[in-house]
Protein backbone atom coordinates (compact mmCIF):
# COMPACT_ATOMS: atom_id res chain seq x y z
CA UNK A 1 -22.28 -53.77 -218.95
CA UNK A 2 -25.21 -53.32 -217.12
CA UNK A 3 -28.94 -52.85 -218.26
CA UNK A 4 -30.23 -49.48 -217.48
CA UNK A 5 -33.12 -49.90 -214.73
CA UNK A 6 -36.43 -48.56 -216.16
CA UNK A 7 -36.84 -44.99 -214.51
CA UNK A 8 -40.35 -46.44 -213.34
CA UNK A 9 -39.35 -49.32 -211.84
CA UNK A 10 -36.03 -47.39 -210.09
CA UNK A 11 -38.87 -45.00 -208.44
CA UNK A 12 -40.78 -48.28 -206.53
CA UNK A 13 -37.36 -49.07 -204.65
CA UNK A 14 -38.34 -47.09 -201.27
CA UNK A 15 -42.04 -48.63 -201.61
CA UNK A 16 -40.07 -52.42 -201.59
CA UNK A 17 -38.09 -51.10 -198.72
CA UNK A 18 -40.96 -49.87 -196.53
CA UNK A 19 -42.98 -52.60 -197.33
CA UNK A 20 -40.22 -55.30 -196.07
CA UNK A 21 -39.69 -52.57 -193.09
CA UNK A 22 -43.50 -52.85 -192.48
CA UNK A 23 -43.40 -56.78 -192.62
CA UNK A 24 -39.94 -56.85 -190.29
CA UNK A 25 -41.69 -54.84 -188.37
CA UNK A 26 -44.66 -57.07 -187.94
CA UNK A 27 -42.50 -59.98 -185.97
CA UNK A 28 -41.93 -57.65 -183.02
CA UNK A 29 -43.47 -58.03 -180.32
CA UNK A 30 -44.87 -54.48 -179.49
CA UNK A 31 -45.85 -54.39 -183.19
CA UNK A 32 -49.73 -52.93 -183.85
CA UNK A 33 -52.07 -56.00 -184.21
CA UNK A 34 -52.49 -56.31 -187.78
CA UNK A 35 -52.63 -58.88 -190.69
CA UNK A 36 -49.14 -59.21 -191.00
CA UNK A 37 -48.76 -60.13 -186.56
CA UNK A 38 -51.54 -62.26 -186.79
CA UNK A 39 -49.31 -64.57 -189.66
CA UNK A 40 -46.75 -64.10 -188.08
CA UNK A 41 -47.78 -65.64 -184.67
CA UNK A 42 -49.70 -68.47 -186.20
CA UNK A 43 -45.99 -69.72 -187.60
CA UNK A 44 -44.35 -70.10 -191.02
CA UNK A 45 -46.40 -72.58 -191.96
CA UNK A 46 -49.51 -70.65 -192.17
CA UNK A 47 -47.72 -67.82 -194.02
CA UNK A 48 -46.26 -70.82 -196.62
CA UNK A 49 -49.78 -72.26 -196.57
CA UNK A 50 -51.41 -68.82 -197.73
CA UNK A 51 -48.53 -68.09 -199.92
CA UNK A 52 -49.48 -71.79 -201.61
CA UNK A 53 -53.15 -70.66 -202.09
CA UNK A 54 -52.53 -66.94 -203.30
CA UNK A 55 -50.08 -68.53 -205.65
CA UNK A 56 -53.01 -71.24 -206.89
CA UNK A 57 -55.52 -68.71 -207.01
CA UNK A 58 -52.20 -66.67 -209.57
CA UNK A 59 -51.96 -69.42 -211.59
CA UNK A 60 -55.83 -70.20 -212.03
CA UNK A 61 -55.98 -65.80 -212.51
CA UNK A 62 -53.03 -66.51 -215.33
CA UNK A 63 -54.96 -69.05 -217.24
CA UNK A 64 -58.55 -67.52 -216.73
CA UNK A 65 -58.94 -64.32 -215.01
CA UNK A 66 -58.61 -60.73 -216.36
CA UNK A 67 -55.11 -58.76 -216.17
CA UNK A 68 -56.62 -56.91 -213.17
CA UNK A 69 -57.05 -60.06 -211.39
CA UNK A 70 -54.17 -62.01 -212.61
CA UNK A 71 -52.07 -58.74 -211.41
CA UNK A 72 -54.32 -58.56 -208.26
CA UNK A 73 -53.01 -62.76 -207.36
CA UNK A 74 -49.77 -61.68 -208.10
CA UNK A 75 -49.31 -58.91 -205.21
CA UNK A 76 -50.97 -61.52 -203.47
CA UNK A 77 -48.33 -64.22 -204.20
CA UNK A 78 -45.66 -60.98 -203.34
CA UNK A 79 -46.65 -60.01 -200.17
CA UNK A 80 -46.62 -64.07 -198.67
CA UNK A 81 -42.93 -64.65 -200.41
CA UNK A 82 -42.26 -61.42 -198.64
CA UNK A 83 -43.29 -62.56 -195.73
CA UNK A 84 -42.62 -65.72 -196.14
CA UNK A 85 -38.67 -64.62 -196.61
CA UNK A 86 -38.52 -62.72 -193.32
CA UNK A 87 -39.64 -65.54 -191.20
CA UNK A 88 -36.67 -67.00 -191.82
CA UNK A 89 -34.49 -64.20 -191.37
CA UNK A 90 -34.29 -63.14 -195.16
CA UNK A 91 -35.09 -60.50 -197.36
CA UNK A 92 -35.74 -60.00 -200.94
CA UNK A 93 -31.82 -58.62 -201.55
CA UNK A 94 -30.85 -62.10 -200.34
CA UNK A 95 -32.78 -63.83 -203.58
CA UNK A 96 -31.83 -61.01 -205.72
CA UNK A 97 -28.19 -62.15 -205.35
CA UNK A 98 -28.91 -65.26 -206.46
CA UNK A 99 -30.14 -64.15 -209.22
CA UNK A 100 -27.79 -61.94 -209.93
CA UNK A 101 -24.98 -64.78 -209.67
CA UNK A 102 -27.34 -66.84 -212.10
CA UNK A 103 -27.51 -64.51 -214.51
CA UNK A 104 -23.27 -63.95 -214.56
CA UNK A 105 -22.96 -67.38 -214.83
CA UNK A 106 -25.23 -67.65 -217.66
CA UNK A 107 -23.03 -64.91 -219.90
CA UNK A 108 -19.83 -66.62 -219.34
C-alpha cells in the first residue's frame, strides 16, 4: 500500500518538470544564453564543482545559518544535482527509481 502524496507536494510536480525542461533545454545549442548554457559549456566538471560548493555552503547553512538560508543552500544544492543529472543524460525519475527499489527492498 502506498503512502498518499501530500496534496502540496503533488501540486509542485509540473514546476519539477519545467524546471528539468528548462535545464534540458539549456544543452542545446540554439538555447538563450543564460546561467544554465554558460555551465553547461564550461563541462560537467564545473557544474559538479559548483554543486560541491552550494552543497558546503548547505551543510555550513544546516549547522549555522537560519531556516531561510539553510532552505535557500538547499535549492542551491537542487538546481546543480539537477543539472548535474542531465549532463549525463539523466533525470531526476532515473534516481527516484532507485529509490523506489530501495525502499521495496527494505519492507521485504
Amino acid at each position: 500500500m502506498e503512502t498518499p502524496i501530500n496534496p502540496e507536494i503533488k501540486k509542485d510536480f509540473p514546476f519539477l518538470k519545467k524546471l528539468e525542461e528548462k535545464i534540458e533545454h539549456g544543452k542545446r545549442p540554439d538555447a538563450p544564453e543564460d546561467k544554465i548554457k554558460r555551465y553547461y559549456q564550461k563541462g560537467t566538471s564545473q557544474i559538479a564543482k559548483k554543486m560541491g560548493e552550494e552543497s558546503v555552503e548547505m551543510v555550513i547553512a544546516s549547522e549555522q545559518g537560519s531556516d531561510e538560508n539553510f532552505l535557500e543552500e538547499a535549492a542551491d544544492v537542487f538546481f546543480y544535482y539537477l543539472m548535474a543529472l542531465h549532463a549525463r543524460g539523466f533525470g531526476l525519475r532515473d534516481v527516484l527509481k532507485i529509490l523506489k527499489k530501495r525502499l521495496k527492498k527494505k519492507k521485504k
